[in-house]
Protein backbone atom coordinates (compact mmCIF):
# COMPACT_ATOMS: atom_id res chain seq x y z
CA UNK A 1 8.98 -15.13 35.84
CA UNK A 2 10.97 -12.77 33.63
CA UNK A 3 8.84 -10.47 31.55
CA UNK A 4 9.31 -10.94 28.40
CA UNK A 5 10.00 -7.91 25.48
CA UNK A 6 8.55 -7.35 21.92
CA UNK A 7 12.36 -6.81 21.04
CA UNK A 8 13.03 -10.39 22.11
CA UNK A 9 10.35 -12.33 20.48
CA UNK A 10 11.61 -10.23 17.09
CA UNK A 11 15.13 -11.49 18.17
CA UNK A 12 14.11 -14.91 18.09
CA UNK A 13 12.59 -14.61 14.85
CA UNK A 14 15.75 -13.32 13.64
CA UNK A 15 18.09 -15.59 15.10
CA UNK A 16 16.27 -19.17 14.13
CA UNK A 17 16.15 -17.50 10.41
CA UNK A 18 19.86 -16.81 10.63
CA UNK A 19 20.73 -20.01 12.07
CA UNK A 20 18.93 -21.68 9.40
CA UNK A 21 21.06 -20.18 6.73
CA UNK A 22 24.14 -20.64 7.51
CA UNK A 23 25.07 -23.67 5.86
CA UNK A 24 22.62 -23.09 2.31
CA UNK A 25 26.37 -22.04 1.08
CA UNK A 26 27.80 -25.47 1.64
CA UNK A 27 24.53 -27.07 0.09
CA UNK A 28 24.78 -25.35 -3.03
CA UNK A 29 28.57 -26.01 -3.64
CA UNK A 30 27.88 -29.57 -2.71
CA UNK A 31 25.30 -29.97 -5.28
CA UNK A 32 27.05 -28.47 -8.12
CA UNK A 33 29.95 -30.54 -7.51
CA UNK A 34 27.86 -33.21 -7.38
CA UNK A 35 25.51 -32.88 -10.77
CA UNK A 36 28.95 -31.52 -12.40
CA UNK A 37 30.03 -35.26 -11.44
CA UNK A 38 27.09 -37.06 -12.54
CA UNK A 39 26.85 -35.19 -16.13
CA UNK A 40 30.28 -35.79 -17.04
CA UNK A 41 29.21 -39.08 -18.78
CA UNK A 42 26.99 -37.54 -21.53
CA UNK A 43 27.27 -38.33 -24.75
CA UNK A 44 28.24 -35.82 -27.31
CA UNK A 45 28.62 -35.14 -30.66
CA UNK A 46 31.51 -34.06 -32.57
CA UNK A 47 30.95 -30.08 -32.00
CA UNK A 48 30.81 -30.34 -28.30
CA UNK A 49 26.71 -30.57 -28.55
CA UNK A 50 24.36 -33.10 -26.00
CA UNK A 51 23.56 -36.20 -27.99
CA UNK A 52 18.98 -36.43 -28.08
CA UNK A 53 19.16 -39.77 -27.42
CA UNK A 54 17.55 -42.30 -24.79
CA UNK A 55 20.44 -42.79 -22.96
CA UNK A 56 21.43 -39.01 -22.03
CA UNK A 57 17.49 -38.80 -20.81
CA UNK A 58 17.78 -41.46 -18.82
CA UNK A 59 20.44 -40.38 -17.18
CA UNK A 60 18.74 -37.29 -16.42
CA UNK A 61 15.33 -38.68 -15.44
CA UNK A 62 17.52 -40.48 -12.53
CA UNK A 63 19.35 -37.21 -11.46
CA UNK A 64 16.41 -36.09 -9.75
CA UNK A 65 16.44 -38.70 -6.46
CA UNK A 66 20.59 -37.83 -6.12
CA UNK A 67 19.55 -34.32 -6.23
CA UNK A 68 17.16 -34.73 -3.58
CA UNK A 69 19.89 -36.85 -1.63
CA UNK A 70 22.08 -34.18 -1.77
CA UNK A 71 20.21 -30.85 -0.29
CA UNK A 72 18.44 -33.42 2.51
CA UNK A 73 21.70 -34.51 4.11
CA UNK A 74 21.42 -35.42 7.61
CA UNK A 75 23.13 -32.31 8.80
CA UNK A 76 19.88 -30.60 6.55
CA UNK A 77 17.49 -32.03 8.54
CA UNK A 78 19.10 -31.51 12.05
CA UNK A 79 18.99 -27.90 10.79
CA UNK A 80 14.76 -28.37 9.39
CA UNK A 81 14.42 -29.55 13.41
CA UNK A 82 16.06 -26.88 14.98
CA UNK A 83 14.63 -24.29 12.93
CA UNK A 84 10.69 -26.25 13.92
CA UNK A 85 11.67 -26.22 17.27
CA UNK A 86 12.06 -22.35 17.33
CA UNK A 87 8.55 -22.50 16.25
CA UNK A 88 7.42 -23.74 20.01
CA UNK A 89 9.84 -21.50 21.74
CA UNK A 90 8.57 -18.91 20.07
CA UNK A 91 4.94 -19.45 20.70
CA UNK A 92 6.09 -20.25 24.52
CA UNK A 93 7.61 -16.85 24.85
CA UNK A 94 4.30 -14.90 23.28
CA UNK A 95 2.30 -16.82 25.61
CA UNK A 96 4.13 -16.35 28.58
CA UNK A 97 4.33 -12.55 27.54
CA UNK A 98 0.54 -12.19 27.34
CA UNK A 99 0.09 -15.15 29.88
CA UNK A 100 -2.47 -16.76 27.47
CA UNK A 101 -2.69 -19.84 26.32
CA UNK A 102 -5.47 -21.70 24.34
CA UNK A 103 -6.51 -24.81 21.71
CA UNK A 104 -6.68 -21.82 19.05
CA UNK A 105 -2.70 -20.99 19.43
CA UNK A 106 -2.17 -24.60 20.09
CA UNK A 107 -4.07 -25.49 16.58
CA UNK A 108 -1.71 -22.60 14.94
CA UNK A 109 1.50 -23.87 16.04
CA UNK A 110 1.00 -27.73 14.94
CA UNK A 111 -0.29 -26.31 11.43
CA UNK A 112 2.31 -24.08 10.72
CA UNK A 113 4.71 -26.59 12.04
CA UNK A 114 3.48 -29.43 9.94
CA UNK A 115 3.17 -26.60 6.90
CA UNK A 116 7.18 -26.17 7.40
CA UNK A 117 8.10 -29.77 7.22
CA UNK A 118 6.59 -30.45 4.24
CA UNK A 119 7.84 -27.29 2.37
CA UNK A 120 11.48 -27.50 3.75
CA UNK A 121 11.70 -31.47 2.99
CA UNK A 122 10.52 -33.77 0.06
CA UNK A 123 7.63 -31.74 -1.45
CA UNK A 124 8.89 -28.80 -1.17
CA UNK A 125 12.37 -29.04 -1.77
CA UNK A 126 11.72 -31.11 -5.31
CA UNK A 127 9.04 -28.89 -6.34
CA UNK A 128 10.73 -25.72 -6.10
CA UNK A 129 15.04 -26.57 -6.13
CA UNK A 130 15.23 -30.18 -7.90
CA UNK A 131 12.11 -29.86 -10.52
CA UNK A 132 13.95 -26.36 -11.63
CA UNK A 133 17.19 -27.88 -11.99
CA UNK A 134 16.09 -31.19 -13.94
CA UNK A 135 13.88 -29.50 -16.37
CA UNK A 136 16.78 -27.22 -17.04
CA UNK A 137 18.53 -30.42 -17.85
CA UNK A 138 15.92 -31.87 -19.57
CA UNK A 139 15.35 -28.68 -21.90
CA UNK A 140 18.58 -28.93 -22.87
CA UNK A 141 19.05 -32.54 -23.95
CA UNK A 142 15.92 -32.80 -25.77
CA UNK A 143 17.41 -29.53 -27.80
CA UNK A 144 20.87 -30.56 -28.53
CA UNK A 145 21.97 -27.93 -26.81
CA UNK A 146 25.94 -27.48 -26.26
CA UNK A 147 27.26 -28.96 -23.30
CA UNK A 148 29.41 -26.17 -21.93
CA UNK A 149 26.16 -24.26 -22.14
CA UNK A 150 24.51 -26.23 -20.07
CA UNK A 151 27.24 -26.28 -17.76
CA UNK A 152 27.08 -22.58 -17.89
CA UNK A 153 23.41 -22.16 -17.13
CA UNK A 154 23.76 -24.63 -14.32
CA UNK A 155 26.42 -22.70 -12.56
CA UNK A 156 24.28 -19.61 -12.66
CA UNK A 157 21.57 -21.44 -11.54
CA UNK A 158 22.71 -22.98 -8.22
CA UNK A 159 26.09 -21.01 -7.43
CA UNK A 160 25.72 -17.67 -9.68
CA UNK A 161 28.66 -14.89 -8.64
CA UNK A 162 27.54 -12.11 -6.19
CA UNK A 163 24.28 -13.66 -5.38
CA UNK A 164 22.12 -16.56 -4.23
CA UNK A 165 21.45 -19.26 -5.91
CA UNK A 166 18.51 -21.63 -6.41
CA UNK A 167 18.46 -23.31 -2.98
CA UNK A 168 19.35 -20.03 -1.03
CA UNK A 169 16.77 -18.11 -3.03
CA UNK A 170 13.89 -20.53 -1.95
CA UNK A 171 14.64 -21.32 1.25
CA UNK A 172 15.75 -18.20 2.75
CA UNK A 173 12.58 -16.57 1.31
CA UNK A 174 10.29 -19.87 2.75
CA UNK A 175 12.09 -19.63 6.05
CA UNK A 176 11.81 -16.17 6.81
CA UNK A 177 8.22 -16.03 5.26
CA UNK A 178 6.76 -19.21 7.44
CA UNK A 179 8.17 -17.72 10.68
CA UNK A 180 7.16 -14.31 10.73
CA UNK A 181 4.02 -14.92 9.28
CA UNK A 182 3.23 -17.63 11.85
CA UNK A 183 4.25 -15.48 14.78
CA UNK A 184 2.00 -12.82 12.97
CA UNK A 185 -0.64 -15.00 13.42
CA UNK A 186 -0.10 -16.01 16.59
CA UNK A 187 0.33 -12.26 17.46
CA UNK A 188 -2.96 -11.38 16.07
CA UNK A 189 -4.74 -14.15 18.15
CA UNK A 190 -3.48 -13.21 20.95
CA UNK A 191 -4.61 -9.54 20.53
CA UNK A 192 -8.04 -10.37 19.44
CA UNK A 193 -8.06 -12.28 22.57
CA UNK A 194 -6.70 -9.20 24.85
CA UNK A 195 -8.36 -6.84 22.63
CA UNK A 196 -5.68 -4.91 22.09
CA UNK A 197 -5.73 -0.80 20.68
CA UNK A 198 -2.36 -0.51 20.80
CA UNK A 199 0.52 -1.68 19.23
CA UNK A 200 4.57 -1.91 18.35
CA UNK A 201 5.87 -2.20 15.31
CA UNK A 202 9.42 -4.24 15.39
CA UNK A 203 12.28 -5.94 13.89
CA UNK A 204 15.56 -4.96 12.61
CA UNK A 205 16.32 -2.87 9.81
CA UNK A 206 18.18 -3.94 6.41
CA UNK A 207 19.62 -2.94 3.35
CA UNK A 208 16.19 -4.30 1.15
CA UNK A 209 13.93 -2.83 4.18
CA UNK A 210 10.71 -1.51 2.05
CA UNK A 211 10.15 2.13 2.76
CA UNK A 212 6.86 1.66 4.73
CA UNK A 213 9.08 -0.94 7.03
CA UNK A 214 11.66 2.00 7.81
CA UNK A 215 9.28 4.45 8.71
CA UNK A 216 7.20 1.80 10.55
CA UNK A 217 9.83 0.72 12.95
CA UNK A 218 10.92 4.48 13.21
CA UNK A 219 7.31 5.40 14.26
CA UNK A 220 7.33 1.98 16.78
CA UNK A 221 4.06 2.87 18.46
CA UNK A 222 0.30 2.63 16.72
CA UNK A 223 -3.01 2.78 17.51
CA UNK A 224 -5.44 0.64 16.11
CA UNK A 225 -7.46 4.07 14.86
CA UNK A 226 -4.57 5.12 12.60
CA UNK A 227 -4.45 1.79 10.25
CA UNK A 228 -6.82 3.12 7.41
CA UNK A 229 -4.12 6.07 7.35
CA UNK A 230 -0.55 3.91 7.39
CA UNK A 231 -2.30 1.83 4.46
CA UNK A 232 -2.31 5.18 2.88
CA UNK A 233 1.14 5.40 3.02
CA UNK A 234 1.07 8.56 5.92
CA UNK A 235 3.18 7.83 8.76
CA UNK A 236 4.57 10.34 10.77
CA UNK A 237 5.09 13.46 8.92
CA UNK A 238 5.68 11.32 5.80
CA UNK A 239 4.25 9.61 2.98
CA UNK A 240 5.26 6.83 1.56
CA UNK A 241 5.14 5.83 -2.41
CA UNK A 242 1.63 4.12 -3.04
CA UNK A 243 2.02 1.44 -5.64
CA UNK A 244 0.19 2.33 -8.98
CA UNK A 245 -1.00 -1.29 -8.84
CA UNK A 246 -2.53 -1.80 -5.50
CA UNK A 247 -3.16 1.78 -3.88
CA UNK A 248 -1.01 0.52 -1.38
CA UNK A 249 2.48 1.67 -0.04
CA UNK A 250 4.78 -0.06 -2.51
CA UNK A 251 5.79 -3.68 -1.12
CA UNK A 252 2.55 -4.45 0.35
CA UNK A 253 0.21 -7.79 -0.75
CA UNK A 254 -2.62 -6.21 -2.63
CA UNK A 255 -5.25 -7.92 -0.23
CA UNK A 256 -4.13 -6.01 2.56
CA UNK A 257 -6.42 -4.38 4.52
CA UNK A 258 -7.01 -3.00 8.35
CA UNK A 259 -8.56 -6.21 9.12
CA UNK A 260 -5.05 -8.41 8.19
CA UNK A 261 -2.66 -5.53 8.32
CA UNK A 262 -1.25 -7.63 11.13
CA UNK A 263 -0.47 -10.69 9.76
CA UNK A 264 0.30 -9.42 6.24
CA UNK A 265 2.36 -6.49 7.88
CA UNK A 266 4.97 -4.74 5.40
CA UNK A 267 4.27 -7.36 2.23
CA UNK A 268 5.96 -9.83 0.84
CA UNK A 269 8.68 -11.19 2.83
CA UNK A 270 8.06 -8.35 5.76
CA UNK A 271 10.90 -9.52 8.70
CA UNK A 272 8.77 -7.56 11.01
CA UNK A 273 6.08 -8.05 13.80
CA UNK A 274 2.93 -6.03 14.99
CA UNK A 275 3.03 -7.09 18.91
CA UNK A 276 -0.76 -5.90 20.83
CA UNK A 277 0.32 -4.06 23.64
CA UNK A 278 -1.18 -2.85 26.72
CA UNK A 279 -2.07 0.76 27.44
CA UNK A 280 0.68 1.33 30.23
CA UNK A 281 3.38 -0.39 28.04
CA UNK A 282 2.67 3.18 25.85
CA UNK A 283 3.78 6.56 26.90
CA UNK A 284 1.50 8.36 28.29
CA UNK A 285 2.07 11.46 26.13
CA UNK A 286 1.05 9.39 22.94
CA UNK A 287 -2.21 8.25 24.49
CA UNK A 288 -2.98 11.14 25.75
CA UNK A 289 -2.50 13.17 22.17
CA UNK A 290 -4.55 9.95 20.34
CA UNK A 291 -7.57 11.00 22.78
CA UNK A 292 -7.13 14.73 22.16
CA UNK A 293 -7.19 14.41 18.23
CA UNK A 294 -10.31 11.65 18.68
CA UNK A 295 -11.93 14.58 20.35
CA UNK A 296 -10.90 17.51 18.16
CA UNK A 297 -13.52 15.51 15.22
CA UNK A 298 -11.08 13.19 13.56
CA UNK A 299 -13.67 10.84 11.67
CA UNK A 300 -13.12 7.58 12.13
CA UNK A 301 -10.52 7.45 14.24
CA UNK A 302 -8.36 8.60 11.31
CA UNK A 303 -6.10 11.43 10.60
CA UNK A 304 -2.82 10.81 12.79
CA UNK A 305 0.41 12.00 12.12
CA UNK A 306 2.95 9.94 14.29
CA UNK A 307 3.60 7.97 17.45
CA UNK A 308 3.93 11.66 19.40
CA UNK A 309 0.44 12.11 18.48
CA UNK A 310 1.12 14.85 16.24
CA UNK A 311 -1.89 15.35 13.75
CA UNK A 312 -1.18 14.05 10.52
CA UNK A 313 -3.73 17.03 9.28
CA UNK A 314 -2.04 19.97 11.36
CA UNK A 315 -3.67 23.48 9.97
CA UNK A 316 -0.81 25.41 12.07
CA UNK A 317 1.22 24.02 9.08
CA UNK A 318 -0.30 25.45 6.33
CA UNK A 319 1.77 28.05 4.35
CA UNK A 320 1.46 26.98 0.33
CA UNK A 321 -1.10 26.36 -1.63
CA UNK A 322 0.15 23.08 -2.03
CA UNK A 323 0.07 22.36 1.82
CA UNK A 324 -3.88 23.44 1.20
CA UNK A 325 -5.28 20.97 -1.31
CA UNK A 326 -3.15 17.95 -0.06
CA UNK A 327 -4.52 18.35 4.15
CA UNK A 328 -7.89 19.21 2.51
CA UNK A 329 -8.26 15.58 1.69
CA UNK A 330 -7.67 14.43 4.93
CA UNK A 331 -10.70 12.87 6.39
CA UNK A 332 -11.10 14.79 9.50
CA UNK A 333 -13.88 17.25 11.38
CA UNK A 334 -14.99 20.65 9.53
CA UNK A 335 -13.62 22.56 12.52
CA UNK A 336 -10.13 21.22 11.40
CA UNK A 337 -10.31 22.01 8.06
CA UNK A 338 -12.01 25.68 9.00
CA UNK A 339 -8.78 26.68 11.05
CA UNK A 340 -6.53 25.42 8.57
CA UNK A 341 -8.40 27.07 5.63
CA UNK A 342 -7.94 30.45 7.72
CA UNK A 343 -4.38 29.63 8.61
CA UNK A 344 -3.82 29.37 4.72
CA UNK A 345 -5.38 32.74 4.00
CA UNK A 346 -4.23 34.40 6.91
CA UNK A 347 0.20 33.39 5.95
CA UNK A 348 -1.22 34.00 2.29
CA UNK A 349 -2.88 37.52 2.29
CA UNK A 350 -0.26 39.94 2.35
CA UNK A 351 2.16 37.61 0.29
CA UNK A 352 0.39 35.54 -2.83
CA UNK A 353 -3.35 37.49 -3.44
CA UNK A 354 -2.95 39.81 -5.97
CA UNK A 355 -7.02 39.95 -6.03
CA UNK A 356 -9.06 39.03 -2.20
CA UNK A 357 -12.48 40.08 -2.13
CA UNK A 358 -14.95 38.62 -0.09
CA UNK A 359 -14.74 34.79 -0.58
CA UNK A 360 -12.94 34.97 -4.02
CA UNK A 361 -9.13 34.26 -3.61
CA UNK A 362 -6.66 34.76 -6.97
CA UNK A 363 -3.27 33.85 -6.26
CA UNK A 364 -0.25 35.53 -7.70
CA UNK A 365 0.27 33.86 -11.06
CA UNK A 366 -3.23 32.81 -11.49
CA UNK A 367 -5.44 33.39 -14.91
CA UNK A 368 -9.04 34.08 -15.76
CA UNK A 369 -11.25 35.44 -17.84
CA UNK A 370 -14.07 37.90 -16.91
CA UNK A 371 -16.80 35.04 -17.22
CA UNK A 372 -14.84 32.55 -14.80
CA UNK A 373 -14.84 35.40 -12.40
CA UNK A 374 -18.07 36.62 -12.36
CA UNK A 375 -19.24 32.57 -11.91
CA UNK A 376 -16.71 32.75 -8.88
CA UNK A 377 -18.13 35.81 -7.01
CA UNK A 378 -21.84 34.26 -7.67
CA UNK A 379 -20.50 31.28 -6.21
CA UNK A 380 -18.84 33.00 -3.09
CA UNK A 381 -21.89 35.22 -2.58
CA UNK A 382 -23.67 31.36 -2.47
CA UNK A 383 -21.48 30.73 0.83
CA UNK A 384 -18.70 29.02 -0.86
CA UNK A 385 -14.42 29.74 -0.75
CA UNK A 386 -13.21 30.34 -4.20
CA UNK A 387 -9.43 29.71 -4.97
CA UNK A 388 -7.86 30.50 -8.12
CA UNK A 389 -4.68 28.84 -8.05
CA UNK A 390 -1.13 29.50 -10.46
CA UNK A 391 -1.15 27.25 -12.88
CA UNK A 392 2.22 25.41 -11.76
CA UNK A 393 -0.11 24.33 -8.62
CA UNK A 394 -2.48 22.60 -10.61
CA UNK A 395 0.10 19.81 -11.22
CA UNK A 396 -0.50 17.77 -14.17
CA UNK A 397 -3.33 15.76 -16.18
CA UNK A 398 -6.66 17.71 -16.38
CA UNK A 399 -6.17 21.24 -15.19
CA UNK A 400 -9.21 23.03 -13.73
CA UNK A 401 -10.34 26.39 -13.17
CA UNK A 402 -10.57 26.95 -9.55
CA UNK A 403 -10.95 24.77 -6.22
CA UNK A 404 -13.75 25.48 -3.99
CA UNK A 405 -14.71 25.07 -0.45
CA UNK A 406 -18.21 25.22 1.30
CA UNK A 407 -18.45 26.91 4.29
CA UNK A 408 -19.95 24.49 6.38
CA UNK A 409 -17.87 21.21 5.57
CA UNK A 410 -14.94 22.59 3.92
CA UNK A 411 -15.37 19.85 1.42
CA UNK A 412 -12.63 20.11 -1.26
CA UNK A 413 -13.45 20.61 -5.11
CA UNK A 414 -12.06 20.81 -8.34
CA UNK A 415 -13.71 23.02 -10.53
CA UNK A 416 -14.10 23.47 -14.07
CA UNK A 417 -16.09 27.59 -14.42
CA UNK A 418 -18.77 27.76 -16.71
CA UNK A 419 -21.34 30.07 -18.61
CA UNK A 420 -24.17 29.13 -20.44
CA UNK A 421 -25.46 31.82 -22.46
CA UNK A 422 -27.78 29.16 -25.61
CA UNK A 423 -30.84 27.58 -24.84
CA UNK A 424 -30.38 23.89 -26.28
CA UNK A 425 -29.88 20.78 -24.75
CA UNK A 426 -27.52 20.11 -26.98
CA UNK A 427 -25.37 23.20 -26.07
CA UNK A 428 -25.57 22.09 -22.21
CA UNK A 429 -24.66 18.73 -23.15
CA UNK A 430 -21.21 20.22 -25.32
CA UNK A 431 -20.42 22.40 -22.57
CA UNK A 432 -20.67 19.58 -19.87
CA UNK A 433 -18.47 17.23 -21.92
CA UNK A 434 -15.95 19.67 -22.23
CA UNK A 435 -15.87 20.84 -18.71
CA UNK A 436 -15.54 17.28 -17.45
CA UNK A 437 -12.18 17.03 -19.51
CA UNK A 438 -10.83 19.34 -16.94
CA UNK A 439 -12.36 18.93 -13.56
CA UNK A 440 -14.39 16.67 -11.33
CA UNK A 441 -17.01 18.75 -10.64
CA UNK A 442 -18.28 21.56 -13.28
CA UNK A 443 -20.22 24.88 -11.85
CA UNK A 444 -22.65 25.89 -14.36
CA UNK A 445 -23.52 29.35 -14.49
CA UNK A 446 -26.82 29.39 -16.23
CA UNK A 447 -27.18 32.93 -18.40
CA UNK A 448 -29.61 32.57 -20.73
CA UNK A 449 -33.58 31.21 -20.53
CA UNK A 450 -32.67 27.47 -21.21
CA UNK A 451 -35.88 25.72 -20.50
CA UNK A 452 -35.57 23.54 -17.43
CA UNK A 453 -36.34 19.98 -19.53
CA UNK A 454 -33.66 21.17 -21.82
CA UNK A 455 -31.06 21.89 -19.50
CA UNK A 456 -31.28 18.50 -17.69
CA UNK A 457 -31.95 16.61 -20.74
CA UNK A 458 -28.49 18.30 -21.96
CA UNK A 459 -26.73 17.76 -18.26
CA UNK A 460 -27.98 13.86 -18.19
CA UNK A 461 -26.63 13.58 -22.34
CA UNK A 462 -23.25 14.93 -21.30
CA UNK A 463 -22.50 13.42 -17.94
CA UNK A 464 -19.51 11.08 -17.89
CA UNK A 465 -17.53 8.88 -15.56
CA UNK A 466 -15.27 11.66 -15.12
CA UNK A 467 -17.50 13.48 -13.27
CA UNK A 468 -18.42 13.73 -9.31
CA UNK A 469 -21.08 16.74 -9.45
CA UNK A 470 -22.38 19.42 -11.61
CA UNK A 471 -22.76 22.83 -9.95
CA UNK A 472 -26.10 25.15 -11.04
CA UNK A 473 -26.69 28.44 -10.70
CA UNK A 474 -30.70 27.83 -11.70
CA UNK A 475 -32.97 31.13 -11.45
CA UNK A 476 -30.32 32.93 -8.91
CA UNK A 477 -29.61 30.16 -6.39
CA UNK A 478 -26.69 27.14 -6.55
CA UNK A 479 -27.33 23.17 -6.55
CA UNK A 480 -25.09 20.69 -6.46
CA UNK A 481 -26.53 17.59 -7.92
CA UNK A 482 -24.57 14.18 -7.98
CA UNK A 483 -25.15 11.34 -10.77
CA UNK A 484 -28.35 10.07 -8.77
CA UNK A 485 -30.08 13.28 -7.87
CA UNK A 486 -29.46 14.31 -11.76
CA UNK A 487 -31.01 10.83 -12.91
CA UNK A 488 -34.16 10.47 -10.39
CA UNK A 489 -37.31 12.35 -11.82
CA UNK A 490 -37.63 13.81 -8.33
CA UNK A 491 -35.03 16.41 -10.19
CA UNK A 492 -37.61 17.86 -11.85
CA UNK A 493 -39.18 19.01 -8.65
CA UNK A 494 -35.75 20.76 -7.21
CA UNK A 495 -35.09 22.81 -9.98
CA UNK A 496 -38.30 25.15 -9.94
């Protein structure tokens, strides 16, 4: 038995799509000619307009059945059944790929085969090409509108210049859509049933390829591990544009997740397919680095850079400031983000510090007042990395003080610096409010004899949803409290 490729179960998708096309041209010049026949007897007025009258609607009303006529020719549906029948060869090649066969792939093919009869024949063919059409039709009689209008509209409606019309639009988008998506389905079955870690992304590349498709098919190989990190838009040493909308790479249904990143794939019309390999059909070099990154701490399984294996968080890549704070956020061990915190300082220290002492950083550019800095040593003496970036690094939108790392989980934070030298709730609460405006977090340098109901009455008053922690330097030592340490009454026991 010949073994059969990824590349040419892609190739059939491809081809049955193609095939299918071919003659949606034809259709649509058919039909124009056609309606352009049939609405040649309306009446009209005088100016040229479409008479409102019961014998132009009726006329109309009846179009609808020719119309249907016309796009389901008999050379149409010798085309529907050759495009279904690519439906079975194409589950016949993934099964004799995986050499698995079952009631559950079986049950797949007949519904998505049934599902593509009705939307390439009567239902769907009148519900999205002929309903269009007629209403258009419709609109336009009742109105009185003038008949080389209408003829106008119609044109650009089933045969516009440069681009496809009504029929093409639909079923180029419904064929491509049902086939991938079924052999996405069948795909995913299959590697459930295999249980499958690794994977090949394929299918050919074109003109309106999505940006996440490109990089996809560029990167070919995934593991199963690196999925919560490709929805991020990270793949290879790139990232791709997240939409505003969805948090996803731009193109991408906004229900995706790692769970039916396989079927839904790319988004919305995605001509590509996620095939489960085995873990000899993947160079060894790539498993081998996936392992070695699993045991260097990546949580989760996440934190890849590329099919090579490369990390996607590399610390021996860490020269700006800007290379800092965005690998910071990757979700991988401590150790990692230790050795790339020292990287930065160590291609740093000769270069950007204008001011290094101890765990206090201030980068060439950066401004602060005696008050911020004195909060930042106290804060560094507590076992914590202060930076104090230029402002041109702090991007734009709220623009903090400093960002800090602890020393034991090299968790990164934005920080707003402050002093409280009062002793009202009322101050805290001001102080808080304001700080929030610039950071997520806000450290809280506590200099005067603020009684300890006041102060957390004032930090509970002030807190916002803009804020992740509060910072306290209570009585000589630092707490971080979150929203629910802050709230529970057990806060009155922690600060002494």
């Amino acid at each position: 038995m010949n073994v059969i490729k990824p590349e040419e179960i892609q190739k059939k998708v491809d081809d049955a799509i193609a095939q299918f096309g071919d003659n949606l041209t034809v259709i649509e010049k058919r039909l124009l000619s056609e309606i352009e026949l049939l609405l040649k007897d309306l009446e009209l007025d005088g100016t040229g307009r479409i008479k409102s009258n019961t014998a132009n609607l009726k006329k109309i009303t009846n179009i609808g059945k020719k119309l249907e006529r016309i796009i389901i020719s008999k050379k149409y549906i010798g085309d529907v059944t050759s495009f279904v029948r690519s439906f079975s060869e194409l589950a016949s090649m993934q099964s004799r790929m995986y050499e698995i066969r079952n009631e559950r792939l079986s049950m797949i093919e007949k519904m998505s085969i049934d599902g593509v009869i009705e939307g390439l024949t009567e239902s769907g063919v009148k519900a999205n090409i002929v309903n269009p059409i007629r209403d258009m039709l419709v609109k336009n009689v009742i109105s009185g509108g003038k008949y080389t209008d209408m003829m106008d509209s119609l044109r650009n409606q089933i045969q516009p210049a440069g681009k496809d019309g009504v029929v093409s639009r639909y079923l180029k988008t419904y064929t491509l859509d049902s086939i991938n998506t079924f052999s996405a389905n069948y795909n995913k079955i299959i590697s459930d049933i295999g249980k499958y870690q690794w994977f090949q992304y394929t299918g050919s590349l074109i003109e309106t390829s999505r940006e996440f498709c490109e990089k996809m098919v560029e990167k070919k190989y995934f593991h199963v591990s690196e999925i919560p990190e490709l929805l991020k838009g990270h793949i290879n040493n790139h990232k791709c544009e997240i939409s505003d909308k969805t948090g996803l790479p731009k193109g991408m249904k906004a229900e995706t997740t790692k769970e039916n990143f396989h079927q839904l794939r790319g988004g919305w019309n995605c001509g590509h397919q996620i095939i489960g390999l085995p873990e000899g059909a993947v160079p060894k070099a790539l498993r081998d680095k996936i392992v070695y990154e699993q045991n260097q701490g990546i949580e989760d399984g996440k934190g890849f850079k590329d099919g090579s294996g490369e990390l996607y968080f590399d610390p021996t890549g860490i020269k700006t400031f800007a290379d800092l704070t965005s690998n910071m956020t990757q979700k991988v061990s401590a150790k990692i983000k230790k050795r790339g915190f020292e990287n930065f300082l160590k291609h740093n220290e000769h270069k950007s510090f204008y001011y290094k002492k101890g765990n206090v950083y201030a980068i060439q550019g950066a401004k602060y007042n005696d008050a911020e800095f004195q909060t930042a040593v106290k804060l560094a003496k507590a076992g914590y990395h202060v930076v104090f970036p230029r402002q041109g690094d702090l991007g734009k939108g709220r623009i903090n003080d400093v960002y800090v790392y602890d020393s034991k989980k090299y968790i990164q934070r934005k920080v707003e610096l402050k002093a409280l030298y009062g002793d009202t709730a009322e101050r805290v609460k001001s102080q808080i409010i304001s700080g929030s405006g610039q950071a997520d977090v806000v450290a809280y340098d506590i200099q005067s004899g603020i009684k300890r109901n006041w102060l957390i009455k004032g930090l509970r008053e002030g807190w916002n949803d803009n804020m992740k922690s509060v910072l306290i330097n209570w009585r000589g030592q630092w707490y971080e409290l979150s929203k629910k340490e802050l709230f529970d009454d057990k806060i009155y026991k922690m600060l002494p």
